[in-house]
Protein backbone atom coordinates (compact mmCIF):
# COMPACT_ATOMS: atom_id res chain seq x y z
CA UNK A 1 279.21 29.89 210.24
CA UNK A 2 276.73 27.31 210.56
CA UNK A 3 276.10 25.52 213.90
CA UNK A 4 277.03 22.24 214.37
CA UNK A 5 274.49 19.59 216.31
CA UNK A 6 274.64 19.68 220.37
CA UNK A 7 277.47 17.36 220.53
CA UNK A 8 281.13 17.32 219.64
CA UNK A 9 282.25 15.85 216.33
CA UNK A 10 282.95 12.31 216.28
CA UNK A 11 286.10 12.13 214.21
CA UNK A 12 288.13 14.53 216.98
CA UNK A 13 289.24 16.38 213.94
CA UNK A 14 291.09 19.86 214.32
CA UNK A 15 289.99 22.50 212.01
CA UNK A 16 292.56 24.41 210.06
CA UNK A 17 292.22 27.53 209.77
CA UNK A 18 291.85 29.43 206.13
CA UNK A 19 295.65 30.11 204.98
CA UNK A 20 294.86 33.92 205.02
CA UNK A 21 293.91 34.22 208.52
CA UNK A 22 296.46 35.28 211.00
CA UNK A 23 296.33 35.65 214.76
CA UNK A 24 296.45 35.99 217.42
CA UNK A 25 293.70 33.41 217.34
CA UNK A 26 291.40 33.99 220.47
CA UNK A 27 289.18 30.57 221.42
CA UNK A 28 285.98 32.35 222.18
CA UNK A 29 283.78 30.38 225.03
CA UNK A 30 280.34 31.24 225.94
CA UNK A 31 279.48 29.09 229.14
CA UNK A 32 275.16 29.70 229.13
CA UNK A 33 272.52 27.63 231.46
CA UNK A 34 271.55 25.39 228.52
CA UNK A 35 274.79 25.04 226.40
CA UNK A 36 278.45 25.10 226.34
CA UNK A 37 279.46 26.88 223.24
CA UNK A 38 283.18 27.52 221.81
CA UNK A 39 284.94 28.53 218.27
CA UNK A 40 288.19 29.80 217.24
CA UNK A 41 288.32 33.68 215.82
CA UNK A 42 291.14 35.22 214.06
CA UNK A 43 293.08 38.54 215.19
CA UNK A 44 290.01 40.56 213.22
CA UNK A 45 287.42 38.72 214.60
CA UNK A 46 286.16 36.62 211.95
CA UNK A 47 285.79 32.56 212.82
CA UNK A 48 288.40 30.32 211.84
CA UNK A 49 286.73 26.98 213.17
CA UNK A 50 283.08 26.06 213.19
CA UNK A 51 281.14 26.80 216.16
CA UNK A 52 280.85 23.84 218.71
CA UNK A 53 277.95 23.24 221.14
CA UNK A 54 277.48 20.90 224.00
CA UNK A 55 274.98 20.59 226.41
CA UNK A 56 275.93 22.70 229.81
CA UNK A 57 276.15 19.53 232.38
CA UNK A 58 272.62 18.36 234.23
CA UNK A 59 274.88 19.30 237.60
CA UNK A 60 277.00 22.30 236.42
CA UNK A 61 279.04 22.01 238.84
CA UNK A 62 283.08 23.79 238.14
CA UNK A 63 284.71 20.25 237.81
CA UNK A 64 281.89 18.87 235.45
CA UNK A 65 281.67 21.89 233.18
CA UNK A 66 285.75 22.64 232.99
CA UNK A 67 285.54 18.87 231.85
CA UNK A 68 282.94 19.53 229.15
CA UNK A 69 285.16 22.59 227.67
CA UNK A 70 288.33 19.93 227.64
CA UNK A 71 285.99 18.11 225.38
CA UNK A 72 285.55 21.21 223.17
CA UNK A 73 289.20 22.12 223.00
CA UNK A 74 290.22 19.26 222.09
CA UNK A 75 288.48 19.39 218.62
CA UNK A 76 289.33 22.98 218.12
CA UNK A 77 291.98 24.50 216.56
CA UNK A 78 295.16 25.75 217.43
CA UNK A 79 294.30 29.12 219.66
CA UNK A 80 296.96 31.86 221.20
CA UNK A 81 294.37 33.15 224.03
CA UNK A 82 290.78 32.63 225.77
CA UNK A 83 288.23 35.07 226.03
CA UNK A 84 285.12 33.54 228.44
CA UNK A 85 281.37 34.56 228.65
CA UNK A 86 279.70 33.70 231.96
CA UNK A 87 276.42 33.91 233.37
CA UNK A 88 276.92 35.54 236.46
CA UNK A 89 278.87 37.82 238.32
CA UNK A 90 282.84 38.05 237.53
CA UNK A 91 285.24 40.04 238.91
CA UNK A 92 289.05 40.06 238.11
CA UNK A 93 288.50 36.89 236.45
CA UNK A 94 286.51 34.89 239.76
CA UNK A 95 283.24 33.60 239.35
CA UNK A 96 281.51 35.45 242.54
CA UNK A 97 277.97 33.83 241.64
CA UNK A 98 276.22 32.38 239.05
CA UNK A 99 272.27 32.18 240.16
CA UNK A 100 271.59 29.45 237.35
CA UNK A 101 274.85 27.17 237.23
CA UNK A 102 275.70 26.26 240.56
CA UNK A 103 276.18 27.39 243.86
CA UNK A 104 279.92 26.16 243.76
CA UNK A 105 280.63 28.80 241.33
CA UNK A 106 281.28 31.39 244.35
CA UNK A 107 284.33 32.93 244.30
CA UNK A 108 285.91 30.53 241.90
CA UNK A 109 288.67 31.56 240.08
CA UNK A 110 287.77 30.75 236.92
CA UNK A 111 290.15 32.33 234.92
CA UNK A 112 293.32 31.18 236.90
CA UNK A 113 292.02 27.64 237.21
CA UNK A 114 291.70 27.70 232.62
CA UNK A 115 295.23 29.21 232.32
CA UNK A 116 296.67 26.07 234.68
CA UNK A 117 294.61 23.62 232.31
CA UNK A 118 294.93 25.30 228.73
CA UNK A 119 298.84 27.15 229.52
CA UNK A 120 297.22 29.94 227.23
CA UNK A 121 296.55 33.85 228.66
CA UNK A 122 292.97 33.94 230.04
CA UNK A 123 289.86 36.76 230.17
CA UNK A 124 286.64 36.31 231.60
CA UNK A 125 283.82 38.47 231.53
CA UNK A 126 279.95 38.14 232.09
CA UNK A 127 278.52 36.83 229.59
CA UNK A 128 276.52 39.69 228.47
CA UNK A 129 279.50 41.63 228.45
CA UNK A 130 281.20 39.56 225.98
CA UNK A 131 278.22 39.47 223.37
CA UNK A 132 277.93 43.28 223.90
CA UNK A 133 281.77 43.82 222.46
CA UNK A 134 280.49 42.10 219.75
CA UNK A 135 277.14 43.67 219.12
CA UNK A 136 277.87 47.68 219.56
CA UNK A 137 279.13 50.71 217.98
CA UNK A 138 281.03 51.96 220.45
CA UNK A 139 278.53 55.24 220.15
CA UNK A 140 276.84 57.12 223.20
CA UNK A 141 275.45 54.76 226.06
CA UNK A 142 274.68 51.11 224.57
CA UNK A 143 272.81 48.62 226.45
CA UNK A 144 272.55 44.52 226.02
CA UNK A 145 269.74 42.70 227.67
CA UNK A 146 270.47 38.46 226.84
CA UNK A 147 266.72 36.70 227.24
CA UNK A 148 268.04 33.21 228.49
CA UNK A 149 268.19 30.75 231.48
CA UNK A 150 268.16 34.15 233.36
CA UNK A 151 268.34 37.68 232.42
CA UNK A 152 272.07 39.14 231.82
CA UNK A 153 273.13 42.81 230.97
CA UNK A 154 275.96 44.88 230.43
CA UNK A 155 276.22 48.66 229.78
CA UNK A 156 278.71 50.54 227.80
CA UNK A 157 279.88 54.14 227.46
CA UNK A 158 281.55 54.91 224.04
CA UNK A 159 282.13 51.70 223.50
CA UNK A 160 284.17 51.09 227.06
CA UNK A 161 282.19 48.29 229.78
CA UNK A 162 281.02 49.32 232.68
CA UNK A 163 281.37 46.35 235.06
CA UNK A 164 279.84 44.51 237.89
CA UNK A 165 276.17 45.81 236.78
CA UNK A 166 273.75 42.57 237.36
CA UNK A 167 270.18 44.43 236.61
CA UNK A 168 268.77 40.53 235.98
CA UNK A 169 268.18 40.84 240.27
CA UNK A 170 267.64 44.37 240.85
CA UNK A 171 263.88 44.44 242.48
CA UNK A 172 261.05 45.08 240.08
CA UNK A 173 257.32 44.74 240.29
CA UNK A 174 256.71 42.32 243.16
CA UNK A 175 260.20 40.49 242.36
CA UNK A 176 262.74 40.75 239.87
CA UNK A 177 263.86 41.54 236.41
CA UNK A 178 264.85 37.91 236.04
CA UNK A 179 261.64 36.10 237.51
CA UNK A 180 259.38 37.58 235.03
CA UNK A 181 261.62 37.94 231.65
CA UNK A 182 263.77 34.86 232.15
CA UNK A 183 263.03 31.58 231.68
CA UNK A 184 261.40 31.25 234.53
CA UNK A 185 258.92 34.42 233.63
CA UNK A 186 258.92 32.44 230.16
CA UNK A 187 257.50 29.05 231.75
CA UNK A 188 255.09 31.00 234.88
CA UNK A 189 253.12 33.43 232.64
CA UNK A 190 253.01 32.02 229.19
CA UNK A 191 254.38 33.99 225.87
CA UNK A 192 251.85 36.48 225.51
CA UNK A 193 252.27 38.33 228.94
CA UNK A 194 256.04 37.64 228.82
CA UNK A 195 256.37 39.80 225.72
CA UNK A 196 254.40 42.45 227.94
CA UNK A 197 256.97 42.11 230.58
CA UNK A 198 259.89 42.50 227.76
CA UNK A 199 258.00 45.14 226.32
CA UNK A 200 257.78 47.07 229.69
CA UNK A 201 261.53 45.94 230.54
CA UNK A 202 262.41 48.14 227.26
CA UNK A 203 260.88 51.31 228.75
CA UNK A 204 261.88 50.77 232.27
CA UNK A 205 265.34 50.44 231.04
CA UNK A 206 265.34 53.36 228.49
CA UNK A 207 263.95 55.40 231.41
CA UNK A 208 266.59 54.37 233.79
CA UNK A 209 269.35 54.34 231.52
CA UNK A 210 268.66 56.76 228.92
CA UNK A 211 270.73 54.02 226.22
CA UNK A 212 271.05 55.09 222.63
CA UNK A 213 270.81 51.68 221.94
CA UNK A 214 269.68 48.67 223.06
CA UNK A 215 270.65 45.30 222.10
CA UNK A 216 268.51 42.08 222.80
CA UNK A 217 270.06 38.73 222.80
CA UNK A 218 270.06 35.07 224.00
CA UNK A 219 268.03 31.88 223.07
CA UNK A 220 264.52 33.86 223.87
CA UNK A 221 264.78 36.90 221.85
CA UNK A 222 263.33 34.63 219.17
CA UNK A 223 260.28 34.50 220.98
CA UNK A 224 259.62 38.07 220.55
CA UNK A 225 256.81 38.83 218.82
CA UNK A 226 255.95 42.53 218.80
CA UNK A 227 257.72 45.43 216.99
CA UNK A 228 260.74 46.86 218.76
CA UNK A 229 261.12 50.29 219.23
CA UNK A 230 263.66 52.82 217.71
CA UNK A 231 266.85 51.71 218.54
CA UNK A 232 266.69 48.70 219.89
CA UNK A 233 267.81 45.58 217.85
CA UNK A 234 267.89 41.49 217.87
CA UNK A 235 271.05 40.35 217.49
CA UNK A 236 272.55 36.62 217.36
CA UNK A 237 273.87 34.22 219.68
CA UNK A 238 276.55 34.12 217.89
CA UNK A 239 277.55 37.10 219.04
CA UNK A 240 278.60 35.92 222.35
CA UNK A 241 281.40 34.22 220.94
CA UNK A 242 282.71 36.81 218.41
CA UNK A 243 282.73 39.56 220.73
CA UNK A 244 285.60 37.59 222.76
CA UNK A 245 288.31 39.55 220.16
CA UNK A 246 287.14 42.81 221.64
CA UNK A 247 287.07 41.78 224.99
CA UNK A 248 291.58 41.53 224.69
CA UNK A 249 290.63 45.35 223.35
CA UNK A 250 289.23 46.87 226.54
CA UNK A 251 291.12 48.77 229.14
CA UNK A 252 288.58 48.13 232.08
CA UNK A 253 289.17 44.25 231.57
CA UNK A 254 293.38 45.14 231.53
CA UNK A 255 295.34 42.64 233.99
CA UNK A 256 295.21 45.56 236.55
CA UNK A 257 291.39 45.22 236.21
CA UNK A 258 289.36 42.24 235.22
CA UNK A 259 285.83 42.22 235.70
């Protein structure tokens, strides 16, 4: 589907889904630093509505961005469930930090506060997390890596999530993952010796990890601009949003466990 502008539609117009699609239709959120993005997926995964993008508020604090997503829904179609892509650390559905929102996003319960507004059955997951179920195979150990605001991962086994990993702030070099590949790493050192910190990122993962496969997403995987090794592949934003099918799919995220 092709993105619409940063702003919602002006004629508040619900899509309608195609006439072959049938549910249950998930709304599929991706909450990032820069953007609030949202569209409506059928039970197979495909997109029944087209993909809607706000800005993420200048403040992002939990009243001002659950405000912006009222905005979204509203011009949405019909949906049966939520599945929600954060940038930070979630477990059993609370927010326990998110580094480049707010600090008011610790231990918010995000997911109970959306099934009180929206009456609809509620997942949330880190946002890396989310764009992984829709980026894998579901072979061997997969890895994703999202190049945004901040740096977000998620690791799978087989094609099941391993939770609560948060690599983005896990000591390296003089100071973290995040401060030299994120945005901030981005702005400080320029392109060219970012893509020498991604480059080394890649082996110091692979090394760590051992992954079969590693995925690289969010708004600065763009800016890559060497070859990529075996195994490792670009995939797009969009993925964030159509992996929020699979995320109803896995056990670990089950109401017994959310994470």
């Amino acid at each position: 589907m092709k993105p619409k502008a940063d702003s919602i539609v002006a004629t508040q117009e619900k899509f309608t889904p195609p006439a072959n699609a049938k549910g249950p239709f998930t709304m599929a959120i991706d909450i990032g630093g820069s953007g609030l993005k949202a569209m409506v997926l059928s039970g197979k995964g495909e997109p029944v509505s087209e993909r809607q993008r706000i800005p993420t508020p200048a403040i992002p604090t939990p009243t001002l961005v659950l405000a912006a997503l009222d905005k979204i829904v509203k011009v949405l179609p019909r949906f049966d469930r939520v599945s929600v892509g954060f940038p930070g650390v979630v477990k059993r559905g609370t927010t326990l930090a998110a580094f480049n929102l707010h600090p008011k996003w610790a231990n918010f319960p995000l997911q109970v506060e959306l099934e009180k507004r929206w009456k609809k059955p509620v997942r949330v997951a880190n946002d890396s997390a989310v764009q992984g179920f829709g980026a894998i195979k579901g072979v061997g150990v997969e890895m994703v890596i999202t190049l945004g605001t901040g740096m977000g991962n998620s690791l799978f086994t087989s094609g099941r999530l391993c939770p609560g990993l948060e690599l983005g702030h896990h000591p390296w070099k003089k100071y973290t993952y995040e401060d030299y590949i994120g945005r901030r790493g981005l702005d400080k050192y320029g392109k060219k010796r970012w893509n020498k910190h991604v480059q080394e990122m890649i082996a110091q993962t692979a090394n760590t990890f051992n992954w079969d496969h590693l995925y690289l997403g969010g708004g600065n995987a763009k800016k890559i601009d060497f070859e990529l090794p075996e195994h490792v592949t670009i995939v797009s934003n969009e993925t964030g949003l159509l992996g929020g099918v699979a995320l109803w799919n896995d056990e670990t995220l089950s109401s017994k466990h959310k994470a």
